[in-house]
PDB file of N, CA and C in Angstrom:
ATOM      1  N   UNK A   1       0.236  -6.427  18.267  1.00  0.00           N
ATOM      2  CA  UNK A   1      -0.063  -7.809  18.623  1.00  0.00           C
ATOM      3  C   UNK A   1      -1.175  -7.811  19.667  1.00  0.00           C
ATOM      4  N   UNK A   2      -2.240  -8.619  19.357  1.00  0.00           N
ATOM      5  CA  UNK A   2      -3.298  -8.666  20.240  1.00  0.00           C
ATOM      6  C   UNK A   2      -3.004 -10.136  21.701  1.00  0.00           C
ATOM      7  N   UNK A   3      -2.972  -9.085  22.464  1.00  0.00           N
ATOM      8  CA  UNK A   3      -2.394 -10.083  23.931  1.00  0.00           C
ATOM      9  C   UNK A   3      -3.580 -11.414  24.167  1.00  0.00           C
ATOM     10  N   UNK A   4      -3.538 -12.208  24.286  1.00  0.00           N
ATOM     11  CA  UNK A   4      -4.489 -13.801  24.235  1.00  0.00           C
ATOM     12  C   UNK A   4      -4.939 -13.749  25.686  1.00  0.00           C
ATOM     13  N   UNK A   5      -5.812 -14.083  26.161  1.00  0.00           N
ATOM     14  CA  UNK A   5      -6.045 -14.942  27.340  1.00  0.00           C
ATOM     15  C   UNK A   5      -5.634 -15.960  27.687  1.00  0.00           C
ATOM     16  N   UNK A   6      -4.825 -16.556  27.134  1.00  0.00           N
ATOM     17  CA  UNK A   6      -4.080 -17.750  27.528  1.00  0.00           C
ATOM     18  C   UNK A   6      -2.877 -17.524  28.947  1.00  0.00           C
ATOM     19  N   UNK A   7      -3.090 -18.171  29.772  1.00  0.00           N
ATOM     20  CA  UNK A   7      -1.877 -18.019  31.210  1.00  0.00           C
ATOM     21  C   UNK A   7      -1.317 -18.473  31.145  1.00  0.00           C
ATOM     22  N   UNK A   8      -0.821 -19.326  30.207  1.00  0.00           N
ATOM     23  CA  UNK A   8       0.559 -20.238  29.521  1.00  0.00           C
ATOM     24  C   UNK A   8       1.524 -19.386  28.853  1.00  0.00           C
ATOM     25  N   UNK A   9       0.937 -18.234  28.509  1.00  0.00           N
ATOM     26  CA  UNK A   9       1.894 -17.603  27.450  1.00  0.00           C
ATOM     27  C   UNK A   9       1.185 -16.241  26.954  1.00  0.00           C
ATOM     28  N   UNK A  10       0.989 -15.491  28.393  1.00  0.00           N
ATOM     29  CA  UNK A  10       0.317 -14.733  27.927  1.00  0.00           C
ATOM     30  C   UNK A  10       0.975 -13.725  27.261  1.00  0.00           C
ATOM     31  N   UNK A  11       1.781 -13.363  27.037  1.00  0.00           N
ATOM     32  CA  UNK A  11       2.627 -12.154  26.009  1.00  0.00           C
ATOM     33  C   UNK A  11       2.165 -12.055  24.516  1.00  0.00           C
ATOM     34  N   UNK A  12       2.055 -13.450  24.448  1.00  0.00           N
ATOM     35  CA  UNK A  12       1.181 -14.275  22.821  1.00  0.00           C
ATOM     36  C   UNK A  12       0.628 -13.654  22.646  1.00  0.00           C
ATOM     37  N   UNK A  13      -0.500 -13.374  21.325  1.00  0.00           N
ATOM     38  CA  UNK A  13      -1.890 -13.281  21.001  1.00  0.00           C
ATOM     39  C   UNK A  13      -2.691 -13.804  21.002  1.00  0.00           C
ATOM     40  N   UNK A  14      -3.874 -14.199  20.237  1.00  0.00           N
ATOM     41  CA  UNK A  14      -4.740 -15.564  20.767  1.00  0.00           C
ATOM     42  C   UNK A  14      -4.119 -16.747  20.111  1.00  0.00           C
ATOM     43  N   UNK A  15      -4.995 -17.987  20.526  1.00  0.00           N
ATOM     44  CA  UNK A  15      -4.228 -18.786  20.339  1.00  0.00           C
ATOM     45  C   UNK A  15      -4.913 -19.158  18.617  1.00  0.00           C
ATOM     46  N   UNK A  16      -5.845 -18.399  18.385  1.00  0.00           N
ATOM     47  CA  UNK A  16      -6.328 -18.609  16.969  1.00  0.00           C
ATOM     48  C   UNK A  16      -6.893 -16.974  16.650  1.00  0.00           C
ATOM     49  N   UNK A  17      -6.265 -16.796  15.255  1.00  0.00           N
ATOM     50  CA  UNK A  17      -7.235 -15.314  14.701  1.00  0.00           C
ATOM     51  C   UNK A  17      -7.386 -15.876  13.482  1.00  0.00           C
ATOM     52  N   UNK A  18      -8.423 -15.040  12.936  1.00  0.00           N
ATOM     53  CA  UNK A  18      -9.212 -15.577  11.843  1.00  0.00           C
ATOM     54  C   UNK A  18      -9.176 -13.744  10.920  1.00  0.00           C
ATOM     55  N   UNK A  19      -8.731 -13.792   9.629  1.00  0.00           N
ATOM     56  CA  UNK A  19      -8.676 -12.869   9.018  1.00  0.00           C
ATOM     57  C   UNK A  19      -9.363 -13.003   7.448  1.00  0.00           C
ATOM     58  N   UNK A  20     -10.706 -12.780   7.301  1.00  0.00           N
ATOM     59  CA  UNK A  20     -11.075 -13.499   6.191  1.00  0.00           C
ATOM     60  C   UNK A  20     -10.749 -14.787   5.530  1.00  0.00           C
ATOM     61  N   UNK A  21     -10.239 -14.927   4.166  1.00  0.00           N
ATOM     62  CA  UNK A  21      -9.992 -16.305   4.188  1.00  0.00           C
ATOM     63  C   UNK A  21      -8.637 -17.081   4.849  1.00  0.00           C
ATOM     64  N   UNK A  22      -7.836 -16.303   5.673  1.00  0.00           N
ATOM     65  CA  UNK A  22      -6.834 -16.989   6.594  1.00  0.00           C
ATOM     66  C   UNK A  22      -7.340 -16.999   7.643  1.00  0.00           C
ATOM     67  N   UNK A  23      -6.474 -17.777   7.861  1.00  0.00           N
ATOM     68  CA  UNK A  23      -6.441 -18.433   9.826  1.00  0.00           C
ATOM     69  C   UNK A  23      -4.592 -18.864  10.081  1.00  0.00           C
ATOM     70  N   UNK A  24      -4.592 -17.860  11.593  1.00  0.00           N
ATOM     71  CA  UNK A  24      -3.809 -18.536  12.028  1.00  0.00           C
ATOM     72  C   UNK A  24      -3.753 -19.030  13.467  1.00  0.00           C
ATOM     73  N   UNK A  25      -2.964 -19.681  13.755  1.00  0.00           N
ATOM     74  CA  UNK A  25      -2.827 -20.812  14.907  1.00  0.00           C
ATOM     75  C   UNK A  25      -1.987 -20.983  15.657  1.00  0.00           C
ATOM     76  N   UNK A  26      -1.564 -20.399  16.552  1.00  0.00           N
ATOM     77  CA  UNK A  26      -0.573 -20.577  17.354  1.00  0.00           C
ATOM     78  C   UNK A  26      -0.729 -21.937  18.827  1.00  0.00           C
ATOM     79  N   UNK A  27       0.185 -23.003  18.380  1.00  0.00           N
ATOM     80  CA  UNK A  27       0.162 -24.244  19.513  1.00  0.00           C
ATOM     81  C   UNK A  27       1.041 -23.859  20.415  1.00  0.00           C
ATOM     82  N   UNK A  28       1.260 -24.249  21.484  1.00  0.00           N
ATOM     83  CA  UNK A  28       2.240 -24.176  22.425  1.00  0.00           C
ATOM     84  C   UNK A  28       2.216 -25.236  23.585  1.00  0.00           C
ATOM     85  N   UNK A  29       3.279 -26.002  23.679  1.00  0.00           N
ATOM     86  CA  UNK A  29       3.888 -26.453  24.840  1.00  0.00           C
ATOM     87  C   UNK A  29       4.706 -26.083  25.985  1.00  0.00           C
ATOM     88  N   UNK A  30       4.487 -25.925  27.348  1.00  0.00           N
ATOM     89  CA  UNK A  30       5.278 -25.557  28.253  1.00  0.00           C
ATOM     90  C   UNK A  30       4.708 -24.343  28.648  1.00  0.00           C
ATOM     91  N   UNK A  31       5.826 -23.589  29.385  1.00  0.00           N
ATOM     92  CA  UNK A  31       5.134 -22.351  30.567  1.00  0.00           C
ATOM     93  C   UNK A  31       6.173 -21.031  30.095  1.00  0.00           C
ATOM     94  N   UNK A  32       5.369 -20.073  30.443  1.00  0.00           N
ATOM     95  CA  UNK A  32       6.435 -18.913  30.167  1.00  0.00           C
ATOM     96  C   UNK A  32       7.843 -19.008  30.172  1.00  0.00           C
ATOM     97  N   UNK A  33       8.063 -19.828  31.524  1.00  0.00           N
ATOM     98  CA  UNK A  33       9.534 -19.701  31.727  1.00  0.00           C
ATOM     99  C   UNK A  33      10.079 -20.872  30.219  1.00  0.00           C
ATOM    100  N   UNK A  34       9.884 -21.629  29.704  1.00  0.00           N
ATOM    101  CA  UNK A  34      10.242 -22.396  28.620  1.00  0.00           C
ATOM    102  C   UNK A  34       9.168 -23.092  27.971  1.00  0.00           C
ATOM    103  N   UNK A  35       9.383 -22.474  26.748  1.00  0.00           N
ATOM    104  CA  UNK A  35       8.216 -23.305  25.988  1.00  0.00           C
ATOM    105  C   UNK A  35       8.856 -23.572  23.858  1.00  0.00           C
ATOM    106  N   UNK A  36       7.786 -24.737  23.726  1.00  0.00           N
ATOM    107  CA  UNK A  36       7.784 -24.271  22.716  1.00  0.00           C
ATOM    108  C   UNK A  36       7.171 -24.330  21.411  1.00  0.00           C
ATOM    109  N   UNK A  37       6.878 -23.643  20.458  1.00  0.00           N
ATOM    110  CA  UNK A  37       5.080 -22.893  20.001  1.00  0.00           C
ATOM    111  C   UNK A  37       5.224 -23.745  18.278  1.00  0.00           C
ATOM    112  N   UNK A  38       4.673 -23.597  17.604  1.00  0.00           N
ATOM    113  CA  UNK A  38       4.199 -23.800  16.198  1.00  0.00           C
ATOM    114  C   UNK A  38       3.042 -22.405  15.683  1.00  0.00           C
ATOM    115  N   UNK A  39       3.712 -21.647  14.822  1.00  0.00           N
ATOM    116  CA  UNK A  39       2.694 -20.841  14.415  1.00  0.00           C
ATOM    117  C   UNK A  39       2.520 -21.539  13.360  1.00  0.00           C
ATOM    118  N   UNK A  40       1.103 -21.566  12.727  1.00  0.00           N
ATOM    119  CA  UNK A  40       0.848 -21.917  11.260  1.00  0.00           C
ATOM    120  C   UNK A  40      -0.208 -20.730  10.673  1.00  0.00           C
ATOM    121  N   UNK A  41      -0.410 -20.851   9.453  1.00  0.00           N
ATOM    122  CA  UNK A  41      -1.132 -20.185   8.958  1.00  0.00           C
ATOM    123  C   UNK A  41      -1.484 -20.792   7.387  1.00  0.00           C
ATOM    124  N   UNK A  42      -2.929 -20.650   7.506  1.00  0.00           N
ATOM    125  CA  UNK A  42      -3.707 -20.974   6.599  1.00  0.00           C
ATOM    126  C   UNK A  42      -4.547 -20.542   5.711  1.00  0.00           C
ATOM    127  N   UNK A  43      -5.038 -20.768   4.357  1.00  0.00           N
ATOM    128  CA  UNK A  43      -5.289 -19.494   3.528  1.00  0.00           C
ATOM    129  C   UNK A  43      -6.928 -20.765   2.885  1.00  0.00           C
ATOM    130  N   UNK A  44      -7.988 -20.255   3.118  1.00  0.00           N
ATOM    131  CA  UNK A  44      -8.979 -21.346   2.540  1.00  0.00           C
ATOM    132  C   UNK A  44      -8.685 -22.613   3.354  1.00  0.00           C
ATOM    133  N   UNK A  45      -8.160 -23.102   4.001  1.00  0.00           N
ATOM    134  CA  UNK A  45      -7.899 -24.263   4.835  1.00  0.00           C
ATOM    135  C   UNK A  45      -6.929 -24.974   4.561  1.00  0.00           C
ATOM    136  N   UNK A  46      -6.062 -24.164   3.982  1.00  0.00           N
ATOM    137  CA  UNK A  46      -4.894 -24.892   3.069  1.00  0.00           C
ATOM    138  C   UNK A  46      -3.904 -24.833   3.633  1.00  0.00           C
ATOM    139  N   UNK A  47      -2.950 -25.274   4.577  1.00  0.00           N
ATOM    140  CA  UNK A  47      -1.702 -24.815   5.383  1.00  0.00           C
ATOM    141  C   UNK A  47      -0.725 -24.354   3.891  1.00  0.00           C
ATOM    142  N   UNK A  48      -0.493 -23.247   4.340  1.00  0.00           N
ATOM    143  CA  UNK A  48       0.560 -22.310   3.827  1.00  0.00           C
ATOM    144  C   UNK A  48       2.206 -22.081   4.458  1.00  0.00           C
ATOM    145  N   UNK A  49       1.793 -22.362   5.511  1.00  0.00           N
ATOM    146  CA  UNK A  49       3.257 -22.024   6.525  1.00  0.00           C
ATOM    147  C   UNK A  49       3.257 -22.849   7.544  1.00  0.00           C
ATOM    148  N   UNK A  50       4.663 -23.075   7.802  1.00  0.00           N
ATOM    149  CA  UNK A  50       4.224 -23.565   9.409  1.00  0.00           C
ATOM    150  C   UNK A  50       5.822 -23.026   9.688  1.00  0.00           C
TER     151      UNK A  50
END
């Protein structure tokens, strides 16, 4: 797992990676001590998951 620069949550990865035609996206609300995230992931721009 690639660690993010984000100081909200830094344990995360970034808050976006891009892998040819996917993308994914990690949102987050709140602070280390409680939070809470939405990963999605997308294939051509197409949400696939959330």
């Amino acid at each position: 797992m690639m660690v993010g620069e984000d100081d909200t949550i830094p344990v995360r990865g970034p808050k976006q990676f891009n892998n040819g035609e996917y993308r994914y996206v990690f949102e987050v609300v709140g602070d280390i001590s409680y939070f809470n995230g939405t990963e999605t992931i997308y294939k051509n721009n197409k949400k696939i998951t959330n």
